[in-house]
N, C-alpha and C. Protein backbone atom coordinates (compact mmCIF):
# COMPACT_ATOMS: atom_id res chain seq x y z
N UNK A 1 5.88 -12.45 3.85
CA UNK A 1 7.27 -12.50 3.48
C UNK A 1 8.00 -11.31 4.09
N UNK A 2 9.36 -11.20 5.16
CA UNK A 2 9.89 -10.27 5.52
C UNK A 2 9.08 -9.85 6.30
N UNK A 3 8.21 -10.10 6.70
CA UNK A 3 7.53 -9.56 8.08
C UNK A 3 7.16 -7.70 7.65
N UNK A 4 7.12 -7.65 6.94
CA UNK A 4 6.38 -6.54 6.11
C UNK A 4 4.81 -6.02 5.08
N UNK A 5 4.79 -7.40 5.10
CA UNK A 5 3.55 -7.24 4.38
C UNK A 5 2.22 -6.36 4.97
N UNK A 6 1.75 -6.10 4.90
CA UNK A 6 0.23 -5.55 5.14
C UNK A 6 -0.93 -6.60 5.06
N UNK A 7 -1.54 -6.71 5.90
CA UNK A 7 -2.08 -7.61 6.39
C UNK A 7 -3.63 -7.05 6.34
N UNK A 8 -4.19 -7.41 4.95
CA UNK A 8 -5.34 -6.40 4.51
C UNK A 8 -6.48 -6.86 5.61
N UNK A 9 -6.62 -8.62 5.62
CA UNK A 9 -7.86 -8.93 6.21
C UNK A 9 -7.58 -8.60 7.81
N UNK A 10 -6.79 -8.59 8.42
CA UNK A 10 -7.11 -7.64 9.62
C UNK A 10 -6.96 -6.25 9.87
N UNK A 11 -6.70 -5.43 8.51
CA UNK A 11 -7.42 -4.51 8.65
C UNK A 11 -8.90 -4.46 8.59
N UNK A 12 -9.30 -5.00 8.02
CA UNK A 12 -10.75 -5.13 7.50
C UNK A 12 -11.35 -5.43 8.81
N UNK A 13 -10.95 -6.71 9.37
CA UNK A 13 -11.71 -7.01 10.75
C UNK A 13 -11.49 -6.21 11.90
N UNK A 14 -10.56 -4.86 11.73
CA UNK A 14 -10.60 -3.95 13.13
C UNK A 14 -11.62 -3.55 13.09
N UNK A 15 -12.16 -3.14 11.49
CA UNK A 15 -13.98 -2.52 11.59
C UNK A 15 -12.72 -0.66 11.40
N UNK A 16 -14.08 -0.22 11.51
CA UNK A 16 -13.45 1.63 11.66
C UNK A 16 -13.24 1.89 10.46
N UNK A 17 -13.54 1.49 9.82
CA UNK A 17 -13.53 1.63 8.39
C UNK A 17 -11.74 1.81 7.80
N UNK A 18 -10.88 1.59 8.32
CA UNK A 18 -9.59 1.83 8.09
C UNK A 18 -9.18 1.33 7.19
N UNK A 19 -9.71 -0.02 6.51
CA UNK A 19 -9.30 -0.52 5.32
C UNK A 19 -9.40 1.04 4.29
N UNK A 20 -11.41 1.02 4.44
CA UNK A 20 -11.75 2.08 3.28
C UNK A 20 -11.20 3.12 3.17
N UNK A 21 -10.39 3.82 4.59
CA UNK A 21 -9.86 4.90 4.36
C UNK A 21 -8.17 5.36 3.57
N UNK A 22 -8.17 4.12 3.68
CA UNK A 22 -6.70 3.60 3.09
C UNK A 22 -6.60 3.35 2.01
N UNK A 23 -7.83 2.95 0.98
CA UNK A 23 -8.12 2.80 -0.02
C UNK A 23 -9.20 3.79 -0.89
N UNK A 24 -8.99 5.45 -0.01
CA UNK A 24 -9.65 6.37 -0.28
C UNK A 24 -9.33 7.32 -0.89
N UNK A 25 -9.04 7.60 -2.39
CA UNK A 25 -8.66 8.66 -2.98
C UNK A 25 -9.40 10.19 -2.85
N UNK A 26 -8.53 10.95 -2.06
CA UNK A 26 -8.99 12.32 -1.24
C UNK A 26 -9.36 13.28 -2.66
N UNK A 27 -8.62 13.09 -3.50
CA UNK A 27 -9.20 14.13 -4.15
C UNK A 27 -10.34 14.13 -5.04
N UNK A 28 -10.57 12.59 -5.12
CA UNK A 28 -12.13 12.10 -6.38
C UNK A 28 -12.81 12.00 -5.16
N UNK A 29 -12.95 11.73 -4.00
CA UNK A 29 -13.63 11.08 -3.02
C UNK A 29 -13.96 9.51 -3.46
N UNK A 30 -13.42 9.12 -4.65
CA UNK A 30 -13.68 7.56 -4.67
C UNK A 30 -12.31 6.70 -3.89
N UNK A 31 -12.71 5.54 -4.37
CA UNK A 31 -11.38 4.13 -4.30
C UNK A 31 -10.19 5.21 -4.92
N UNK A 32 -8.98 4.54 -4.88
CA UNK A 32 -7.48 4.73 -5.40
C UNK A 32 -8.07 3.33 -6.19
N UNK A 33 -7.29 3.56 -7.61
CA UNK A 33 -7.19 2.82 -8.66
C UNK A 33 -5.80 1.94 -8.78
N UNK A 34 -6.10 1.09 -9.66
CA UNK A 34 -4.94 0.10 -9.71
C UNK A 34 -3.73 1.09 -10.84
N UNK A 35 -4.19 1.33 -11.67
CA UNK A 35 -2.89 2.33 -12.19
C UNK A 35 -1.88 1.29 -12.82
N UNK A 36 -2.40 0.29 -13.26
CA UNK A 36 -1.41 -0.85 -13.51
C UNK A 36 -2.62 -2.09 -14.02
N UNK A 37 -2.12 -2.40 -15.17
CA UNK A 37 -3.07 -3.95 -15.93
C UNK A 37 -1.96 -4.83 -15.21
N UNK A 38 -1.56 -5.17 -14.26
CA UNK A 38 0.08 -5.74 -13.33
C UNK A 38 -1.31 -7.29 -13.45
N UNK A 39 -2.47 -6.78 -12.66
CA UNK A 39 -3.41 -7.61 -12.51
C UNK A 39 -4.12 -7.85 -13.38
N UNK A 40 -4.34 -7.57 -14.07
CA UNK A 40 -5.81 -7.47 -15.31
C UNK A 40 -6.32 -9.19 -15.47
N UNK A 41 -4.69 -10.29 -15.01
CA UNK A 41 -5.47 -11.62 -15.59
C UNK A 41 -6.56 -11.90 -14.20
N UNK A 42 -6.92 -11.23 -13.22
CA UNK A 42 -7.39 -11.90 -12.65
C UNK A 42 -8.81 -11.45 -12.40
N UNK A 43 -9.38 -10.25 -13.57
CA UNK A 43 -10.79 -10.31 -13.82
C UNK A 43 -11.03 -9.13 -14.05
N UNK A 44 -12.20 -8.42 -14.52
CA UNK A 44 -12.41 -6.75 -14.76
C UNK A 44 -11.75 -5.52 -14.02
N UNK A 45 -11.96 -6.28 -12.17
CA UNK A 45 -12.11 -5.38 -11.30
C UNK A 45 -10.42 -4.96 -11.03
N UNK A 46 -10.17 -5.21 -11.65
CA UNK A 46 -8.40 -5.64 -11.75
C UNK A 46 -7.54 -5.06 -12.75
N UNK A 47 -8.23 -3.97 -13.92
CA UNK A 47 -7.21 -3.16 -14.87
C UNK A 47 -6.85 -1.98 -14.10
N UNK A 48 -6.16 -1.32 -15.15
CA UNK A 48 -5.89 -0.21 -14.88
C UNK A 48 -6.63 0.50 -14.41
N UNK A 49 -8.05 1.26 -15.04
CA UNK A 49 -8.71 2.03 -14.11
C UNK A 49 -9.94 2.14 -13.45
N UNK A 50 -9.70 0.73 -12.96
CA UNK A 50 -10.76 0.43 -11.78
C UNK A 50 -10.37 0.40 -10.36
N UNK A 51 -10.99 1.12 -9.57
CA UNK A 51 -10.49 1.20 -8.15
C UNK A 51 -10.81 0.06 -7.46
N UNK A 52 -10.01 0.31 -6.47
CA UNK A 52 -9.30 -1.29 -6.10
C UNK A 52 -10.33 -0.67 -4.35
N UNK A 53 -11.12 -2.16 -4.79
CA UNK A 53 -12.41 -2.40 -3.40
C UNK A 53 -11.37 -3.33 -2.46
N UNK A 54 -12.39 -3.32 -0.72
CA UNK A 54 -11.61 -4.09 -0.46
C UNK A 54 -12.05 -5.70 -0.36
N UNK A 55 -13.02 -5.68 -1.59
CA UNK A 55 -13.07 -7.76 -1.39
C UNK A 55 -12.07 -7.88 -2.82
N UNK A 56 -11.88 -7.00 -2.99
CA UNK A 56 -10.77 -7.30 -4.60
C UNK A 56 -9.51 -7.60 -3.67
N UNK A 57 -9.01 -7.60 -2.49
CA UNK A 57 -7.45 -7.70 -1.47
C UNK A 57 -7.99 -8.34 -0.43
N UNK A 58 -9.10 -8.47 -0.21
CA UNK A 58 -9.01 -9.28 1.28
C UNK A 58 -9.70 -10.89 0.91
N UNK A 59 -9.73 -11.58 1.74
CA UNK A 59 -10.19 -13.13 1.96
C UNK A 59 -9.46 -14.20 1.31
N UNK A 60 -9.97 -14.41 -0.14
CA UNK A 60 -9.64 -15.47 -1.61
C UNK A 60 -8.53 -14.75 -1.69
N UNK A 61 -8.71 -12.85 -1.56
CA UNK A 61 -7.56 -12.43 -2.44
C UNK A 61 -6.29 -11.86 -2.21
N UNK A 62 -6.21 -11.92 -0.49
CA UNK A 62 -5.43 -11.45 0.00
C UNK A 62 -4.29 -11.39 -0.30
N UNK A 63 -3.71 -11.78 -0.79
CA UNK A 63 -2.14 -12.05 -1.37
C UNK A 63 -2.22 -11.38 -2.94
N UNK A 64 -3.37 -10.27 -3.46
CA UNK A 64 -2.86 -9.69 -4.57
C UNK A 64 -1.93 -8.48 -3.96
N UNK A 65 -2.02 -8.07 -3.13
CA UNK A 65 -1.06 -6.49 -2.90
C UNK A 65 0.31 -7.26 -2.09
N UNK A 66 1.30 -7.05 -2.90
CA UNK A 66 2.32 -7.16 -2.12
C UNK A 66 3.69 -6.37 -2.11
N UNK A 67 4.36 -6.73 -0.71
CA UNK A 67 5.56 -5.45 -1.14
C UNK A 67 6.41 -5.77 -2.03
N UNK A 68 7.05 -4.50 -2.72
CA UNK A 68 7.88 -4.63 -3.67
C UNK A 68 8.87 -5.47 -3.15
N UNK A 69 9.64 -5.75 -1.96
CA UNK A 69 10.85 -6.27 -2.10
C UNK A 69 10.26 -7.98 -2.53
N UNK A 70 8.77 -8.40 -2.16
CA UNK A 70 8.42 -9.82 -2.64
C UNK A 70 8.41 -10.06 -3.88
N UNK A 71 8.60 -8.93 -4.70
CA UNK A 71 7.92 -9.10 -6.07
C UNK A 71 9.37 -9.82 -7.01
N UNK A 72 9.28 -10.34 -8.06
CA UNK A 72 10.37 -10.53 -9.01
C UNK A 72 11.01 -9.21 -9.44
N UNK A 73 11.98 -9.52 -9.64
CA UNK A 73 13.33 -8.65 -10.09
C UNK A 73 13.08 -7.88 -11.57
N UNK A 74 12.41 -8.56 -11.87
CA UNK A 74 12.07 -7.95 -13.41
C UNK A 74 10.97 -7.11 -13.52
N UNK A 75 9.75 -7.72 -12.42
CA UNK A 75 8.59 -7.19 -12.09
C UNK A 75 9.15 -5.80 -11.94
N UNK A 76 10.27 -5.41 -10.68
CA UNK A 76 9.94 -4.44 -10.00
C UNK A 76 11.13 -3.50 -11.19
N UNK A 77 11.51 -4.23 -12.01
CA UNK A 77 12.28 -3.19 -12.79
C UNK A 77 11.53 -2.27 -13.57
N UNK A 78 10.42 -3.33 -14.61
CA UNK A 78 9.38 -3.57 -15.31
C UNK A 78 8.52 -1.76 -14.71
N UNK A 79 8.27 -2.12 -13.28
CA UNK A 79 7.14 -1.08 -12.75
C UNK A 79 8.31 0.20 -12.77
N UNK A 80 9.45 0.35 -12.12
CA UNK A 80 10.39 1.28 -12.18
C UNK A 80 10.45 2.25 -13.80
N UNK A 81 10.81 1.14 -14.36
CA UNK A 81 10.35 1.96 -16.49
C UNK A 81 9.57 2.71 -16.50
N UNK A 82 8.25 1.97 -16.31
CA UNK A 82 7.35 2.24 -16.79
C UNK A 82 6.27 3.06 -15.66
N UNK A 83 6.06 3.01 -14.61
CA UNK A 83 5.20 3.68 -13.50
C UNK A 83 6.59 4.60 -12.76
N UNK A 84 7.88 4.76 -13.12
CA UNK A 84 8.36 5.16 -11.89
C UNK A 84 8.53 4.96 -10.28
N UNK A 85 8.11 3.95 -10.70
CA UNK A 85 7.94 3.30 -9.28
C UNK A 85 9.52 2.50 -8.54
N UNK A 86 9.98 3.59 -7.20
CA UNK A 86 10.85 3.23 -6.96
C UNK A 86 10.81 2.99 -5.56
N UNK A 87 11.91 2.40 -4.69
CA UNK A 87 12.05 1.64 -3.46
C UNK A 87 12.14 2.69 -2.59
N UNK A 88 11.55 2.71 -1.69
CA UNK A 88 12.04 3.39 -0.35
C UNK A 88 12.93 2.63 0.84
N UNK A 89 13.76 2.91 1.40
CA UNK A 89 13.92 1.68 2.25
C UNK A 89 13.22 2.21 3.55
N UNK A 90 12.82 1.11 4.47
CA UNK A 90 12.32 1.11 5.69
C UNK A 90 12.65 2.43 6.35
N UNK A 91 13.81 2.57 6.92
CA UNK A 91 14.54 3.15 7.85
C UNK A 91 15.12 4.69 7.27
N UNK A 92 14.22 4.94 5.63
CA UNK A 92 13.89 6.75 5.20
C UNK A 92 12.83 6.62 5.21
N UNK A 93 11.50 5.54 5.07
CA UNK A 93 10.02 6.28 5.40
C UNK A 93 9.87 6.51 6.98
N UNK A 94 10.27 5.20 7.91
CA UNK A 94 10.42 5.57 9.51
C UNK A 94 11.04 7.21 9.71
N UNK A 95 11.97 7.34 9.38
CA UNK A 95 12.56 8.87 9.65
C UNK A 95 11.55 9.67 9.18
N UNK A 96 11.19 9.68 7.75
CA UNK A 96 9.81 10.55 7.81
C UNK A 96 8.94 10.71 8.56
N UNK A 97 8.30 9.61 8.61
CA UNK A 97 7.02 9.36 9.47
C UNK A 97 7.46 10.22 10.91
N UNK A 98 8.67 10.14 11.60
CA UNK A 98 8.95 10.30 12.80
C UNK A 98 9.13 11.96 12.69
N UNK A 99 9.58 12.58 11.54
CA UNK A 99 9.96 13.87 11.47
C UNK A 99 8.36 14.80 11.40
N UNK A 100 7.22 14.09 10.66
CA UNK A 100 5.95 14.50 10.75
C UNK A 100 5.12 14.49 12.10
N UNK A 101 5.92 13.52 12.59
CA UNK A 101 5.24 13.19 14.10
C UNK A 101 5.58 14.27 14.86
N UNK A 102 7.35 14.60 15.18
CA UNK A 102 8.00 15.71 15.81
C UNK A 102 6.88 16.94 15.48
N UNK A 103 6.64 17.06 14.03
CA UNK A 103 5.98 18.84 14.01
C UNK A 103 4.65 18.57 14.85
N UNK A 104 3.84 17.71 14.01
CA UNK A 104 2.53 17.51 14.45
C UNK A 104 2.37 17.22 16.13
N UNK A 105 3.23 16.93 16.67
CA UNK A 105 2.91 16.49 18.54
C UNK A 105 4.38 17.25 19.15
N UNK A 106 5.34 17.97 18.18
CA UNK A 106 6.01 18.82 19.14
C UNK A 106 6.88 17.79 20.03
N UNK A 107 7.14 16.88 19.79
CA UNK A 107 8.03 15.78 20.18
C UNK A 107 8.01 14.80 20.02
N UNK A 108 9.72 14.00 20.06
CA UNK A 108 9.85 12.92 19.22
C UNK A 108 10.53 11.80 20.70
N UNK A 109 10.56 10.18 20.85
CA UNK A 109 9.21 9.30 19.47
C UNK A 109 8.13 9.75 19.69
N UNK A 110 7.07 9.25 19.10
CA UNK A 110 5.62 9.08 20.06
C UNK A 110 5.33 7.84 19.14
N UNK A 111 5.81 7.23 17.72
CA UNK A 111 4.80 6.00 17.83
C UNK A 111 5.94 5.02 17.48
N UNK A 112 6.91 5.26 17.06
CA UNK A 112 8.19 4.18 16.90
C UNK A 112 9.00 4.96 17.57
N UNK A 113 10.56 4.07 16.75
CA UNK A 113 11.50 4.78 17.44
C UNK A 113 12.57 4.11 16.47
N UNK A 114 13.54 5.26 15.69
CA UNK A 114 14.31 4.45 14.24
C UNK A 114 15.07 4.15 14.86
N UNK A 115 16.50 3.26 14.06
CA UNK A 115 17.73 2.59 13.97
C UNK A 115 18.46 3.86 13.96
């Protein structure tokens, strides 16, 4: 939807472990957790604080992670209440991303290029 989504099972099939690293909480050295019963109807591996593997998002299940702008209106109010969970738009994480790039390589673009 919106040509935004994340596209778990080809991460998974680049190999390089990039799914796992993406789904690697740096400071436990485990998974990142769901942090949300959002899922819980769809089995154990799925409450709040169980970390989220990647056959729990890829294959059958690919379509549990999705972006907020797909989600219902109430959903994403719902998570806003209660998790704080708020919107970024595209075109302030791109500017980030691009302003980290500038320090780290000392010049700008090198991997996009914003609006």
């Amino acid at each position: 939807m919106f040509g935004i989504d994340i596209k778990e099972d080809e991460l998974l099939a680049l190999g390089g472990g990039i799914l796992e690293t993406l789904l690697s909480d740096r400071t436990t050295g485990e998974n990142i957790i769901w942090a949300t019963d959002d899922y819980a109807e769809k089995g154990d591996g799925y409450t709040f604080h169980q970390h989220i593997l990647p056959e729990l998002i890829t294959g059958k299940n690919k379509d549990v992670i999705q972006p907020r702008v797909a989600k219902k209106e109430e959903e994403r109010r719902s998570r806003s209440r209660k998790m704080a969970e708020v919107f970024t738009p595209s075109w302030v994480c791109n500017k980030m991303n691009n302003g980290v790039d500038e320090k780290w390589f000392g010049r700008i673009p090198v991997f996009n290029v914003g609006r």
